[in-house]
Every structure is written in C-alpha cells, then in structure tokens.
N, C-alpha and C. Protein backbone atom coordinates (compact mmCIF):
# COMPACT_ATOMS: atom_id res chain seq x y z
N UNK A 1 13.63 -12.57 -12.64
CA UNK A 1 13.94 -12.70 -11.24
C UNK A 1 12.86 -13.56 -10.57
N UNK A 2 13.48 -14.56 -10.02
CA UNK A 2 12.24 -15.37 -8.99
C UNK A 2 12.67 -15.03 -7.82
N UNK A 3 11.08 -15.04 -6.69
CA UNK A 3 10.89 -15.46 -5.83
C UNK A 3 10.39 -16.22 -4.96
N UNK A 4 10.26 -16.66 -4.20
CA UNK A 4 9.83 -17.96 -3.40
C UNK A 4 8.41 -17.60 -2.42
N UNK A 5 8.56 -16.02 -2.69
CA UNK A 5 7.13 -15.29 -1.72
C UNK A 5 5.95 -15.69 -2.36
N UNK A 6 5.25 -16.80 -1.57
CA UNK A 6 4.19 -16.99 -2.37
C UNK A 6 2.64 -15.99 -1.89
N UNK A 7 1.71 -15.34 -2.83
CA UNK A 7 0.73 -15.16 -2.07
C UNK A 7 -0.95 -16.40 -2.31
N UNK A 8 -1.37 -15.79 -0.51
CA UNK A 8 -2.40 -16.97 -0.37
C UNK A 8 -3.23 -16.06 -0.21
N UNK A 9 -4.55 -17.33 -1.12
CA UNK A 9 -5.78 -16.70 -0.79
C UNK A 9 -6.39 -16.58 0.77
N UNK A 10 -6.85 -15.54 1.47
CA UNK A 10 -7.26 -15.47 2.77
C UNK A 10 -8.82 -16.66 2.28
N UNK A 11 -8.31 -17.84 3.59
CA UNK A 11 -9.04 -18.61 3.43
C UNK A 11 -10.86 -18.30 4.23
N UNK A 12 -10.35 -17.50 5.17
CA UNK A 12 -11.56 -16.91 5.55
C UNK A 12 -12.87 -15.89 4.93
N UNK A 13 -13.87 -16.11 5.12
CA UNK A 13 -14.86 -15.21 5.06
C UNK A 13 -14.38 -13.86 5.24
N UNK A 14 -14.68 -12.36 4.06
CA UNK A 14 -14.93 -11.19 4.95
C UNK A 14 -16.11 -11.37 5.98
N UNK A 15 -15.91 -10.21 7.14
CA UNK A 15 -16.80 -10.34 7.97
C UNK A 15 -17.47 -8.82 7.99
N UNK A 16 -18.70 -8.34 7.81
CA UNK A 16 -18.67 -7.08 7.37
C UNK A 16 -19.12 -6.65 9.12
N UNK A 17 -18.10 -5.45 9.11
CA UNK A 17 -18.08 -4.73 10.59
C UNK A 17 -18.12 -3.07 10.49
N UNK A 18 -19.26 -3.05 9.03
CA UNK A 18 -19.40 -1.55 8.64
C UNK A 18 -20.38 -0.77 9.84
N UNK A 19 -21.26 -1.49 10.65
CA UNK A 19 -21.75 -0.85 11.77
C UNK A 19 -21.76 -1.25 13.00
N UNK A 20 -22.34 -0.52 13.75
CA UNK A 20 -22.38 -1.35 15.53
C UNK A 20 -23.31 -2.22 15.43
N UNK A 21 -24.10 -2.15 15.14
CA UNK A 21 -24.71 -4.03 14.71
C UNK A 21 -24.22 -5.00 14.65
N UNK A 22 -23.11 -4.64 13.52
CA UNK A 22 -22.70 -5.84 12.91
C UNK A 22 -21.54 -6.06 13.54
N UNK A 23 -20.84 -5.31 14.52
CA UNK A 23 -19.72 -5.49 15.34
C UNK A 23 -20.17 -6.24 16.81
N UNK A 24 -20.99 -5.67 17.78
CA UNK A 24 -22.16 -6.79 18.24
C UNK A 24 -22.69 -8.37 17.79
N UNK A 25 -23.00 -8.30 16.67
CA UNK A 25 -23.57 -9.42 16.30
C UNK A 25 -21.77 -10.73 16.28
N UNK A 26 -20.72 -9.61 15.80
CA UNK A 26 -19.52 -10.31 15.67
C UNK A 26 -19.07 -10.60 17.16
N UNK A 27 -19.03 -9.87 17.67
CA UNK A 27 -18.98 -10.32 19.99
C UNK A 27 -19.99 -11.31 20.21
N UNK A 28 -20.98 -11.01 19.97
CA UNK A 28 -21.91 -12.33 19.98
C UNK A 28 -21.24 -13.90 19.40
N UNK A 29 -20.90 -13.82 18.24
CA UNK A 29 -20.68 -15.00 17.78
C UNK A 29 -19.53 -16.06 18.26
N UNK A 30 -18.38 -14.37 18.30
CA UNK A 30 -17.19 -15.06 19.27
C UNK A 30 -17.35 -15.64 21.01
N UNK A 31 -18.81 -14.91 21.01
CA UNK A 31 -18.89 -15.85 22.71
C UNK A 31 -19.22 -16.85 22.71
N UNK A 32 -20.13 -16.82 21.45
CA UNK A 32 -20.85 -18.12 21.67
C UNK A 32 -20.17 -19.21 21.56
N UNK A 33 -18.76 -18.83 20.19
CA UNK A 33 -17.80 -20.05 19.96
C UNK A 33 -17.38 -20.46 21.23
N UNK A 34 -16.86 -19.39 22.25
CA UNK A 34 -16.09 -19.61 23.12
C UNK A 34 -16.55 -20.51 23.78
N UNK A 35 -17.80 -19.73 24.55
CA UNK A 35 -18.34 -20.71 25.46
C UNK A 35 -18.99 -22.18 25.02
N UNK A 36 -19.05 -22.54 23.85
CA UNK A 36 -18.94 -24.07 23.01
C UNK A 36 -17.53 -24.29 22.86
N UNK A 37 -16.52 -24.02 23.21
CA UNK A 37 -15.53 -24.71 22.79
C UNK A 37 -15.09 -24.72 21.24
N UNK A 38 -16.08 -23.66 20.41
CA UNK A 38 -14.95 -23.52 19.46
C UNK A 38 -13.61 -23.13 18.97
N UNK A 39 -13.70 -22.43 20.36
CA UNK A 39 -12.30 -21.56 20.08
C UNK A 39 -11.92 -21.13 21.51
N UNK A 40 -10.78 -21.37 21.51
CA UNK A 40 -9.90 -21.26 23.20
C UNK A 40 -10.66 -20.06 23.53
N UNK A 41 -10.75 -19.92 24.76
CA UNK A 41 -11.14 -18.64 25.53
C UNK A 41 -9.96 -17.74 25.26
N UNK A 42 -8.92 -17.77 25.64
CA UNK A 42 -7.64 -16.71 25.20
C UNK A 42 -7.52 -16.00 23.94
N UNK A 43 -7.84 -17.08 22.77
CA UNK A 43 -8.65 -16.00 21.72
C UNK A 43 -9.71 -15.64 21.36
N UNK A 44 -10.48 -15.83 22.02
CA UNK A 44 -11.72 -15.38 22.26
C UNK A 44 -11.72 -14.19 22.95
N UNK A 45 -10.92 -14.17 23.92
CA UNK A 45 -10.69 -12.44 24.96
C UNK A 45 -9.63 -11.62 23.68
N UNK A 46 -8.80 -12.19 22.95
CA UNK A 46 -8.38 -11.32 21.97
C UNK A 46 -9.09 -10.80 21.14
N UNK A 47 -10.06 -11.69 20.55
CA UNK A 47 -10.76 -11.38 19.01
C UNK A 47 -11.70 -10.00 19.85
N UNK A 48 -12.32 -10.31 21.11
CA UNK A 48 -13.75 -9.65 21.69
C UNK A 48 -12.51 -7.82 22.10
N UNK A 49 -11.88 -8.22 22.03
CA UNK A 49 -11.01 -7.00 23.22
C UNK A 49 -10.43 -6.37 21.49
N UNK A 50 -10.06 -6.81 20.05
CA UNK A 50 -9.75 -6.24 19.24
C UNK A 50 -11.65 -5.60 18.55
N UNK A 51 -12.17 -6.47 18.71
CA UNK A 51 -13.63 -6.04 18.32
C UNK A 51 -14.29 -4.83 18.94
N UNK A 52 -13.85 -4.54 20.05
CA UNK A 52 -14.26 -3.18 21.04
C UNK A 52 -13.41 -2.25 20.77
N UNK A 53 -12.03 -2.16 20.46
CA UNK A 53 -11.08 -1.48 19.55
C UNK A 53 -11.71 -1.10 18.28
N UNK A 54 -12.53 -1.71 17.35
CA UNK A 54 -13.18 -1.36 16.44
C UNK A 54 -14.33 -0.51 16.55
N UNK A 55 -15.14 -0.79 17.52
CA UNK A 55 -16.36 -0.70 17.94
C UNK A 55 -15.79 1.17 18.25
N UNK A 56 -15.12 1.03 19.05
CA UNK A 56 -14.89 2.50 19.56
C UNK A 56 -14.52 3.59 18.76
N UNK A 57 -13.52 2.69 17.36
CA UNK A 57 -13.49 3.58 16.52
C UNK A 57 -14.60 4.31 16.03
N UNK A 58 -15.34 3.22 15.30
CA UNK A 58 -16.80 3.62 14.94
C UNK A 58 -17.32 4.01 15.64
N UNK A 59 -17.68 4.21 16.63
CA UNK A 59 -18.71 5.58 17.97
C UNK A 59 -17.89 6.71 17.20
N UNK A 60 -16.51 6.84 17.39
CA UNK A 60 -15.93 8.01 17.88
C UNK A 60 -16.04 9.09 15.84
N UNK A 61 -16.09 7.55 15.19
CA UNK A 61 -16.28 8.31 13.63
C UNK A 61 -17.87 8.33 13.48
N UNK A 62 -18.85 8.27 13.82
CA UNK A 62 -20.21 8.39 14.02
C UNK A 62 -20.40 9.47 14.86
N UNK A 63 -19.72 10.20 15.80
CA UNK A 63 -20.01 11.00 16.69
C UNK A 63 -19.62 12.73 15.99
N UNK A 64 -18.09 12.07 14.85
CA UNK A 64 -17.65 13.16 14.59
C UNK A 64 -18.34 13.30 13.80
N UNK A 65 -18.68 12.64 12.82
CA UNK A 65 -19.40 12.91 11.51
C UNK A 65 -21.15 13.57 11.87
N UNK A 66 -21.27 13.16 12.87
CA UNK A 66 -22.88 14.34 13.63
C UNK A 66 -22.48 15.49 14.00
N UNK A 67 -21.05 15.38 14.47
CA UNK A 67 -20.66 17.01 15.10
C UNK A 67 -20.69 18.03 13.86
N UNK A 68 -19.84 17.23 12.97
CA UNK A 68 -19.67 18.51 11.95
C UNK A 68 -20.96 18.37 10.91
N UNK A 69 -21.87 17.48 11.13
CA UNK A 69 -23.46 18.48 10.59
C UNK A 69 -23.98 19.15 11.18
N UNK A 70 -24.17 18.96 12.53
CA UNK A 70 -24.46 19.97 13.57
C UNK A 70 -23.66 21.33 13.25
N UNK A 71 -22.55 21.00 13.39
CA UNK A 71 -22.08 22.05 13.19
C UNK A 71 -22.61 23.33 11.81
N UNK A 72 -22.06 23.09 10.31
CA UNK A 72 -22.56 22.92 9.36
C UNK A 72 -23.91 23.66 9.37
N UNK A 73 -25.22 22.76 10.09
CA UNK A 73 -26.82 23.05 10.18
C UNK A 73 -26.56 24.48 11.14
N UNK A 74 -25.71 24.18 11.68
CA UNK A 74 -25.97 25.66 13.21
C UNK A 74 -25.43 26.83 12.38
N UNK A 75 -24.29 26.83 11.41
CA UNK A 75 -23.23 27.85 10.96
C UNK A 75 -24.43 28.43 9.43
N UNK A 76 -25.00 27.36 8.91
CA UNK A 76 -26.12 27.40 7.79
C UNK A 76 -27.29 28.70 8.68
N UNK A 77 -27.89 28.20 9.90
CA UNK A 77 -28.97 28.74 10.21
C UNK A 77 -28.89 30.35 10.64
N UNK A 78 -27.05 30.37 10.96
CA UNK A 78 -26.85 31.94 11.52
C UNK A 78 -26.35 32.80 10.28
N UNK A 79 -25.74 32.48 9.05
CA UNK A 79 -25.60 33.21 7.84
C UNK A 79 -26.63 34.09 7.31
C-alpha cells in the first residue's frame, strides 16, 4: 500500500524550555527579533503570549511538586 504522506524533518532547532530561565531567555530572544525586524510583531505577540502559557505551566508544576514535599516533610515529622 502507498502513500503520498510524506514525513519532514523539523527543520528547526529544539529549543530547550526545561526551566524559567530558559523560557525568559526564549521572550528575550523573540523581542529582540521583533524589535529588529526579524520577525513580524504579530508573531512575535503569538510566540511571547504561547511562551507565558508555558511559563505558567512550569510555576504551577514547580509549586506543586514543593507542595507535596512539604507536605511529605510535615506528614514525616508528625509520625
């Protein structure tokens, strides 16, 4: 059986956005394109407005993952 679905290599770089650093440093870069004219401002307010979508995830999985050692350390110290 053929098909005509071809797959492509993603011609882009990964971009690693494993911390708030490195999600920062990625808002940074997209402004800077912007405001040089590398890249339309319209996707530039997309890429920065999906990057804070990320960003928030990560707070909100950094926040939980302290709660439940806290938790954990507090439930450890009263046993």
């Amino acid at each position: 059986m053929h098909t005509d679905t071809e797959i492509l290599e993603d011609p882009l770089p990964r971009i690693n956005l494993s911390t708030s650093d490195d999600i920062r440093r990625e808002m940074a870069k997209v402004y800077r394109e912007t405001r040089f004219n590398k890249i339309l401002p319209n996707n530039g307010s997309k890429l920065v407005y999906m990057l804070t979508n990320i960003l928030k995830a990560y707070e909100v999985t950094e926040i939980e993952k302290r709660l439940v050692d806290l938790e954990k350390a507090h439930l450890k110290r009263d046993a």
